[in-house]
Protein backbone atom coordinates (compact mmCIF):
# COMPACT_ATOMS: atom_id res chain seq x y z
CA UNK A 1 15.96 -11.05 0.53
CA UNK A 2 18.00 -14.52 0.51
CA UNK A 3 19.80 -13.45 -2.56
CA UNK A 4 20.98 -10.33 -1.00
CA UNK A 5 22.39 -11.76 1.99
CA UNK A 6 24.07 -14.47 0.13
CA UNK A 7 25.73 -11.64 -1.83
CA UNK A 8 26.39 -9.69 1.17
CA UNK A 9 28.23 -12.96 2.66
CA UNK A 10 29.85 -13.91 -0.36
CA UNK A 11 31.63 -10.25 -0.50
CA UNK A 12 32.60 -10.25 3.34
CA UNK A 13 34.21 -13.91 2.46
CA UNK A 14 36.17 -12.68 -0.54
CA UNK A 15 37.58 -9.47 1.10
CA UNK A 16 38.62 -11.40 4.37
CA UNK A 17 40.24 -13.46 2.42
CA UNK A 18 42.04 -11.25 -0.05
CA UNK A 19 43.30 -9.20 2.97
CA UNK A 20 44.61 -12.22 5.26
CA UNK A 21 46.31 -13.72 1.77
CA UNK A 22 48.07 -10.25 1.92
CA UNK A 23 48.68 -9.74 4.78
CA UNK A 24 50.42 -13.22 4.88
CA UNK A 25 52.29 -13.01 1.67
CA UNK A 26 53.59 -9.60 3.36
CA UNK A 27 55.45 -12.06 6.08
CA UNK A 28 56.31 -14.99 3.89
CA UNK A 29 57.81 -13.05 0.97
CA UNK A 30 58.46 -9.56 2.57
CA UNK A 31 56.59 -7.52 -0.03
CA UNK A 32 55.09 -4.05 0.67
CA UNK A 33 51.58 -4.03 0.90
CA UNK A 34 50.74 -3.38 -2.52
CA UNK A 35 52.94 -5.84 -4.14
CA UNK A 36 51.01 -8.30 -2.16
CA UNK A 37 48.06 -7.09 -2.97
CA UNK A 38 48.40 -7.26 -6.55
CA UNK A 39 50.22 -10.80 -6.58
CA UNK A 40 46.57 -12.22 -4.65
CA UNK A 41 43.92 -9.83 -6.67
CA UNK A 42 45.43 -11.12 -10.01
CA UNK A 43 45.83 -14.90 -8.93
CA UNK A 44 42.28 -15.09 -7.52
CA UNK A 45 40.75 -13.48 -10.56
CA UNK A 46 43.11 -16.67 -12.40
CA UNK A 47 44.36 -13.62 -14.55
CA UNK A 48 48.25 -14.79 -13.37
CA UNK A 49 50.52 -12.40 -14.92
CA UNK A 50 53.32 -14.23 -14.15
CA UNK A 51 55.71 -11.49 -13.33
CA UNK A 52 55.98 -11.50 -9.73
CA UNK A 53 55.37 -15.11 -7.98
CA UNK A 54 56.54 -16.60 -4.27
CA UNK A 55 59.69 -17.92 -3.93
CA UNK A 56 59.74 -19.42 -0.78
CA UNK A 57 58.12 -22.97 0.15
CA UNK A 58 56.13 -21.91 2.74
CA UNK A 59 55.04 -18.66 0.56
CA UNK A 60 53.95 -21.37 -2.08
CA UNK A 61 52.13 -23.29 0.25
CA UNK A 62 50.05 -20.40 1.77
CA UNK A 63 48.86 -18.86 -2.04
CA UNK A 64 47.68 -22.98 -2.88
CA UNK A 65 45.58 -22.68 0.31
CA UNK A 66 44.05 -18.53 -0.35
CA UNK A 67 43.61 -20.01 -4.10
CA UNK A 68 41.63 -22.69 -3.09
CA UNK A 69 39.43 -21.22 -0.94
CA UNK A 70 39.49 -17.77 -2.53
CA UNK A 71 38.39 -19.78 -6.35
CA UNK A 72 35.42 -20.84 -4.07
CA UNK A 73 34.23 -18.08 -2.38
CA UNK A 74 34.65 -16.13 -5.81
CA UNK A 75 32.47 -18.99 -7.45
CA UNK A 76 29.96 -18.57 -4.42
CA UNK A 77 29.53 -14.54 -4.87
CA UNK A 78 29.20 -14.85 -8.23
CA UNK A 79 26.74 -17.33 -8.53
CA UNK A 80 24.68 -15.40 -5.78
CA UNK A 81 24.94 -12.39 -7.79
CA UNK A 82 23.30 -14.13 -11.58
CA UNK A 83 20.35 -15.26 -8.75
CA UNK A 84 19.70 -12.04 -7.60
CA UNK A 85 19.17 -11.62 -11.06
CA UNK A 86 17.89 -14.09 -12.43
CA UNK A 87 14.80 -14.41 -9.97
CA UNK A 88 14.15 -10.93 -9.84
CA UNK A 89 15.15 -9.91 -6.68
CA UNK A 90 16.98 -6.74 -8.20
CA UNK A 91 13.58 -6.08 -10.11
CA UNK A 92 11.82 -6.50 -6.48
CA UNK A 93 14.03 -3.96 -4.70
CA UNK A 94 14.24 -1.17 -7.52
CA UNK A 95 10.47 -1.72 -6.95
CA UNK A 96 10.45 -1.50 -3.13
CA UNK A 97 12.96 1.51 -3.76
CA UNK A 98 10.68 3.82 -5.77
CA UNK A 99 7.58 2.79 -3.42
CA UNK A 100 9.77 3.91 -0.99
CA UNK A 101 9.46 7.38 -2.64
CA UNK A 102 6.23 7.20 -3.44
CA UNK A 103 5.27 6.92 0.27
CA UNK A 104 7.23 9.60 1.29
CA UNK A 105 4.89 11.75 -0.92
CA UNK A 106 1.58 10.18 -0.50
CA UNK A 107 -1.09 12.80 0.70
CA UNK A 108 -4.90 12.20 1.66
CA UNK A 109 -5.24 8.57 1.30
CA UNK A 110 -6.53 5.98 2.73
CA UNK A 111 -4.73 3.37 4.54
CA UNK A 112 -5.31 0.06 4.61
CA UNK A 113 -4.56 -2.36 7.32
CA UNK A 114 -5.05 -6.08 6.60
CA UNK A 115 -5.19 -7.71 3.19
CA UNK A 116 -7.28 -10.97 3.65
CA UNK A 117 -10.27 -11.50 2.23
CA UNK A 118 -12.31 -8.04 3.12
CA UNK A 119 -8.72 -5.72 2.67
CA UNK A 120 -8.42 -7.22 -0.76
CA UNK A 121 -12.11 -6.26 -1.82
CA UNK A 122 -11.66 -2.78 -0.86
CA UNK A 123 -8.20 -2.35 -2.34
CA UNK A 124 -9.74 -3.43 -5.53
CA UNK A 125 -12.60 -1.16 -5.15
CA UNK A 126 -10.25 1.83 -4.38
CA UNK A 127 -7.89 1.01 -7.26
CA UNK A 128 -10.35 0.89 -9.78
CA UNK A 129 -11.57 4.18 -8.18
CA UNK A 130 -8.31 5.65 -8.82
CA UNK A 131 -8.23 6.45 -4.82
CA UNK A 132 -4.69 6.81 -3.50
CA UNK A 133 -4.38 4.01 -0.79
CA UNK A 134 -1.53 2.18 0.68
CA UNK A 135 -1.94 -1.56 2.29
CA UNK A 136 -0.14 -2.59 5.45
CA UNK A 137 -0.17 -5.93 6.06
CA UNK A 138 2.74 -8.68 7.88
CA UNK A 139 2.66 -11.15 5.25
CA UNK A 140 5.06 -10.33 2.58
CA UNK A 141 4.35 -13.18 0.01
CA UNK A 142 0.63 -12.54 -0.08
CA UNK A 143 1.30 -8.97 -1.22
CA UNK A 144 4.19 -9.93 -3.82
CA UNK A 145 1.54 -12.36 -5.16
CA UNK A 146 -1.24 -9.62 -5.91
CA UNK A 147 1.30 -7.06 -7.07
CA UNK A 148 0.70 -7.59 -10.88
CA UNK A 149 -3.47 -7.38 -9.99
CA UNK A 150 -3.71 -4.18 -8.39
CA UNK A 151 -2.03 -1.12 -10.59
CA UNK A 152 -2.16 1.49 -7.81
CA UNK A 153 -0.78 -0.90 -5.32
CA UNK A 154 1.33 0.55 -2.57
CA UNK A 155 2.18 -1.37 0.53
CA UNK A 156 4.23 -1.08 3.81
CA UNK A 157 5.22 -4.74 5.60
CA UNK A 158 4.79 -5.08 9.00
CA UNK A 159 2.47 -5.04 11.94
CA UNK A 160 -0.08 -2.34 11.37
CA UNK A 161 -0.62 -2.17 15.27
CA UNK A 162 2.94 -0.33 15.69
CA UNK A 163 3.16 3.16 15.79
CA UNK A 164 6.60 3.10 13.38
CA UNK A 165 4.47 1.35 10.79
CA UNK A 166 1.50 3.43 10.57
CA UNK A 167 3.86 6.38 10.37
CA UNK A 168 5.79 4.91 7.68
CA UNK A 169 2.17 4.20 5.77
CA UNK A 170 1.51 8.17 6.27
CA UNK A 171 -0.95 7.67 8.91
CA UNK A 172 -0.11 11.24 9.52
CA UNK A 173 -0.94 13.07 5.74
CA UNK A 174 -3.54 10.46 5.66
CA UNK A 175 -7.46 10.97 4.82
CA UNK A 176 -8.80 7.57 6.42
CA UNK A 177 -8.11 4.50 7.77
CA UNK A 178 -9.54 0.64 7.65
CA UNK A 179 -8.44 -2.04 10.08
CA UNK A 180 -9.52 -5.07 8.35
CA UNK A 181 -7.39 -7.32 10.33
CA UNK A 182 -8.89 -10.88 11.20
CA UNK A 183 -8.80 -10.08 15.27
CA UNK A 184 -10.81 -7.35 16.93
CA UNK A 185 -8.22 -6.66 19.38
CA UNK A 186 -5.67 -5.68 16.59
CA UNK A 187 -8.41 -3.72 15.09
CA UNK A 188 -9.15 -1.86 18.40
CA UNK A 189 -5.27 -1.37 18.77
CA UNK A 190 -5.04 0.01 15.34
CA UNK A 191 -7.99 2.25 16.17
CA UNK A 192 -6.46 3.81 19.29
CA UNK A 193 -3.04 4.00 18.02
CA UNK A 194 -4.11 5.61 14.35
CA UNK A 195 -6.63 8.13 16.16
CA UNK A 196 -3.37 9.32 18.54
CA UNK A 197 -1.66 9.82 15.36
CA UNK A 198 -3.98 11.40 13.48
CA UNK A 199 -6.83 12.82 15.81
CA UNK A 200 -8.48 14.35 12.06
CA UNK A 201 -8.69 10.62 10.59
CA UNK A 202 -11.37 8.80 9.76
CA UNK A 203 -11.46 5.68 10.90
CA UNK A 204 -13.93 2.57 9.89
CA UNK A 205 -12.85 -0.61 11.52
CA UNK A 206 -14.53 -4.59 11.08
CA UNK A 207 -15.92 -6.36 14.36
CA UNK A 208 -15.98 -9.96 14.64
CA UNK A 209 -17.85 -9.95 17.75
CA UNK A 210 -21.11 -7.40 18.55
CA UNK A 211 -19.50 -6.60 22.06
CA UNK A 212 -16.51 -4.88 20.02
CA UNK A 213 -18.57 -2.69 18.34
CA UNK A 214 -19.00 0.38 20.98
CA UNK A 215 -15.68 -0.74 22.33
CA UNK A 216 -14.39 0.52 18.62
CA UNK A 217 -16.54 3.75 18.35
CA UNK A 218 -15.15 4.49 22.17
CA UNK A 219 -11.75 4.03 21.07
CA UNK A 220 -12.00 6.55 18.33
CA UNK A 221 -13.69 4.94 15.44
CA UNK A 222 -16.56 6.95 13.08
CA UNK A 223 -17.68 3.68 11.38
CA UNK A 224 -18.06 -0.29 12.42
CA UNK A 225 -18.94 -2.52 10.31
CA UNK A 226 -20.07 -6.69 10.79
CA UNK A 227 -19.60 -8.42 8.23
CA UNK A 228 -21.27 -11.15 9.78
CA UNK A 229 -24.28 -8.93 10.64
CA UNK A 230 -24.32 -7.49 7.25
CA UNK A 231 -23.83 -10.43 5.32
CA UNK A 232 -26.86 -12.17 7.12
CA UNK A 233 -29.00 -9.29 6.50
CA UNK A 234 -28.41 -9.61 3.12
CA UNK A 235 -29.22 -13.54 2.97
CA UNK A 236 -31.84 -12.52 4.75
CA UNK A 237 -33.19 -9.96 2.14
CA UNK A 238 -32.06 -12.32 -1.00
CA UNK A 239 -34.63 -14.94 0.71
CA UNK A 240 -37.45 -12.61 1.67
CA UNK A 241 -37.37 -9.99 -1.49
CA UNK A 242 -34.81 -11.10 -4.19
CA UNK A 243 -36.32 -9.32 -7.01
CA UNK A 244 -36.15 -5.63 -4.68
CA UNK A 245 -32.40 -6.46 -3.55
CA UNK A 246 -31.49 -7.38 -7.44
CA UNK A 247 -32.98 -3.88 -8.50
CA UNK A 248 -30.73 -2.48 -5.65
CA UNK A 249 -27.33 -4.75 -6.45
CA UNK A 250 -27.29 -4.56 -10.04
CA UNK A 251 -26.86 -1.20 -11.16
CA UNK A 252 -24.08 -0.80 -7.94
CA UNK A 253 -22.30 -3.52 -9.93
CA UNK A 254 -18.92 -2.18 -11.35
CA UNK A 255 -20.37 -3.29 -14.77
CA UNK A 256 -22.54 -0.47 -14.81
CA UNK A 257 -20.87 1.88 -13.19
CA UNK A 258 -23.55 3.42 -10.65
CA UNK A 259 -22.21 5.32 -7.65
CA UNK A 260 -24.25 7.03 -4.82
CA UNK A 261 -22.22 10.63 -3.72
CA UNK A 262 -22.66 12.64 -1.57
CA UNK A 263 -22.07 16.83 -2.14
CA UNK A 264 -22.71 20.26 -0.86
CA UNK A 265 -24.00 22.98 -2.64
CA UNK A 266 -20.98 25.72 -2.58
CA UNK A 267 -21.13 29.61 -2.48
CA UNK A 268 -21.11 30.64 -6.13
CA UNK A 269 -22.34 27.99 -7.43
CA UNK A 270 -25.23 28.57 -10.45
CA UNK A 271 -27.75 26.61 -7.90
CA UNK A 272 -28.23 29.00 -5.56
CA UNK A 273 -31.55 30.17 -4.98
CA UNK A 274 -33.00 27.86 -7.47
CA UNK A 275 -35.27 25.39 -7.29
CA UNK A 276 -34.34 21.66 -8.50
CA UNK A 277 -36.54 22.35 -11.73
CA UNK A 278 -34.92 25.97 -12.44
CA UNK A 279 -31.37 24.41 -11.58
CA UNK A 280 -32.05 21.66 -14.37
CA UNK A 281 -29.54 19.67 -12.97
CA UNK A 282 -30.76 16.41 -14.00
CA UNK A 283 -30.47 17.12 -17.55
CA UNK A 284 -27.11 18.69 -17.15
CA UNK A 285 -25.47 16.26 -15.45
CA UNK A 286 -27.33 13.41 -15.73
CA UNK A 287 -27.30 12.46 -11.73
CA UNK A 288 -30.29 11.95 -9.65
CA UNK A 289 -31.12 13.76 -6.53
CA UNK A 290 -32.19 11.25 -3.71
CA UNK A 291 -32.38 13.27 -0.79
CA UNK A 292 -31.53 16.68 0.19
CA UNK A 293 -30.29 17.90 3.50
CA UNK A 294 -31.39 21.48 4.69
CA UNK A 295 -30.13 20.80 8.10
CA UNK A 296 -30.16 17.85 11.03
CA UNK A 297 -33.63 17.97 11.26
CA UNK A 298 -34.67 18.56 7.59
CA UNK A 299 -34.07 15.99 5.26
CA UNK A 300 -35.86 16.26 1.92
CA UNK A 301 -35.94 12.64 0.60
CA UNK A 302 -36.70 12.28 -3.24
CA UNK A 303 -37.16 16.11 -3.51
CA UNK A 304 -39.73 17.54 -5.68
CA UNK A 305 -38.77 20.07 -8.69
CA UNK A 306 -40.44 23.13 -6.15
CA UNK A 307 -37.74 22.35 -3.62
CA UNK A 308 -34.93 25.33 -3.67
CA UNK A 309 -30.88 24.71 -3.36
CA UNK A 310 -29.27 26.70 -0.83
CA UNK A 311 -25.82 27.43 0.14
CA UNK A 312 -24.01 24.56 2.42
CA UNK A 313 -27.00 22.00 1.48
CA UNK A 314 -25.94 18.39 1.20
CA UNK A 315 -27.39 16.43 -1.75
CA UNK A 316 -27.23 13.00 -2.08
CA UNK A 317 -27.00 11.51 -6.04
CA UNK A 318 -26.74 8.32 -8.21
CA UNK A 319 -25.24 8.28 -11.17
CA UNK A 320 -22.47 6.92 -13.11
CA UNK A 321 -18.94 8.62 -12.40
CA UNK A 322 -19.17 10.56 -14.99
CA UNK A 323 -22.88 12.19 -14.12
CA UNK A 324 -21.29 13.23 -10.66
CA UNK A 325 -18.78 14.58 -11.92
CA UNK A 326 -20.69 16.85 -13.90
CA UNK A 327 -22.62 17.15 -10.91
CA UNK A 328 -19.50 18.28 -8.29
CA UNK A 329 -18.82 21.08 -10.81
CA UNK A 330 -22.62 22.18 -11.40
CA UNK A 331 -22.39 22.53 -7.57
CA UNK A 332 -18.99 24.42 -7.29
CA UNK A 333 -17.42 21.76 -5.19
CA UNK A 334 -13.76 22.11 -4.93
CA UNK A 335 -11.35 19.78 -7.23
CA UNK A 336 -9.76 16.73 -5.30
């Protein structure tokens, strides 16, 4: 905020010198206090009136010198002032203003920490998503530059490793967290300070190096992912069985719309008791049922039609958003 300060100085300048230039036609010309306030407002704003001027030398030699310098510091604030506006710093802060607001509000998001290469992907997966999320990262002008590409896009500036910042994110009100930062040490930092904040969180944090990965789950995190590990798997898989992983990918692709969920079968909800080919869910909703857990040491995968829904069941289904939606409700899962 340049601008800002220039206008800050420029107005400290002006009043400093519009009270000295008082102050000292007060001595010079022995006028009250508002007389020589009104003699220097009206010659530095060049209105001159002309009805009350100095009459002594010295009186005339002191309002050449506050003119001079008064004319400038005028021209100075002023011209800091039409930069504000014109390069849309006042547009930037009425912005940071109602963000402001809009953090103090935010409930059951995620957070964000880091927005290089890996923070940017999921920000763009959440705000397509329509997933309430705010970004923390330290680099201002990397955020102000992806402000017009992200819709949902909330962020807090600073180092996500500080308590004060995490707060100020909503670490507290918070649903989840993802250190994405480009060290593992920040990321274990963020880990440990976000779980002491929020001991209901979840956390998923990146690893650089395998030796930070238990490190991470000690320090309080549910997931860790590798990219490096993950994205050499998938070479891996792309050189081995391309045609199986491009079955897999495609449909995933935002293009199409796929999602995997994952649900539980509610009390009260029209499944109950039924089998999957009594529930009909598949031609209600349009979802498909992958797998089906009765409990940690049942898991039903790719169910058959004889296989019956019971209260507190977990079901695992792909579809497009709009199949699990129809799905969520079919089930009498709760509205986010």
């Amino acid at each position: 905020m340049k601008a800002l300060n220039r206008i800050k100085l420029g107005i400290l300048v002006l009043l400093v010198i519009i009270f000295s230039a008082t102050l000292g036609l007060m001595y010079l010309e022995g006028w009250d206090f508002f007389t020589a306030l009104y003699v220097t407002v009206i010659t530095l704003s060049t209105v001159g009136y002309g009805d009350i001027t100095p009459t002594t030398f010295w009186g005339k030699v002191f309002t050449l010198l506050y003119i001079v310098c008064g004319v400038g510091a005028m021209a100075y604030t002023f011209a800091s002032i039409a930069g504000f506006i014109i390069e849309g710093e006042l547009k930037k802060v009425l912005r940071l203003k109602k963000m402001e607001n809009k953090l103090k509000n935010i409930n059951n998001h995620y957070i964000i920490c880091g927005f290089g290469k890996i923070g940017k992907v999921v920000t763009k997966k959440f705000d397509n998503a329509g997933v309430p999320y705010v970004v923390i990262d330290i680099d201002e002008k990397n955020l102000m530059e992806e402000t017009e590409n992200y819709k949902n896009l909330l962020y807090v500036i600073g180092d996500a490793t500080l308590d004060e910042v995490l707060i100020k994110a909503g670490v507290k009100r918070a649903k989840g967290l993802i250190a994405t930062v480009s060290s593992d040490a920040e990321n274990l930092f963020i880990t440990i300070s976000a779980r002491g904040l929020n001991p209901n969180l979840y956390i998923i944090a990146k690893a650089e190096a395998e030796n930070t990965v238990d490190k991470l789950l000690k320090a309080g995190a549910n997931r860790v992912v590798s990219p490096y590990s993950i994205g050499g798997m998938r070479i891996a898989e792309m050189a081995l069985r391309p045609e199986i992983l491009d079955f897999v990918s495609t449909p995933m692709d935002e293009t199409y719309d796929m999602e995997i969920g994952r649900f539980t079968v509610h009390p009260g909800s029209e499944v109950v008791g039924k089998t999957l080919h009594e529930s009909k869910i598949r031609q209600k909703s349009g979802a498909t049922i992958l797998a089906i857990i009765k409990d940690n040491d049942n898991v039903i995968i790719n169910p058959g039609p004889d296989v019956v829904l019971e209260v507190y069941n977990v079901i695992y289904a792909f579809g497009t958003k709009e199949h699990l939606k129809k799905l969520k409700k079919i089930l009498g899962c709760p509205e986010e």
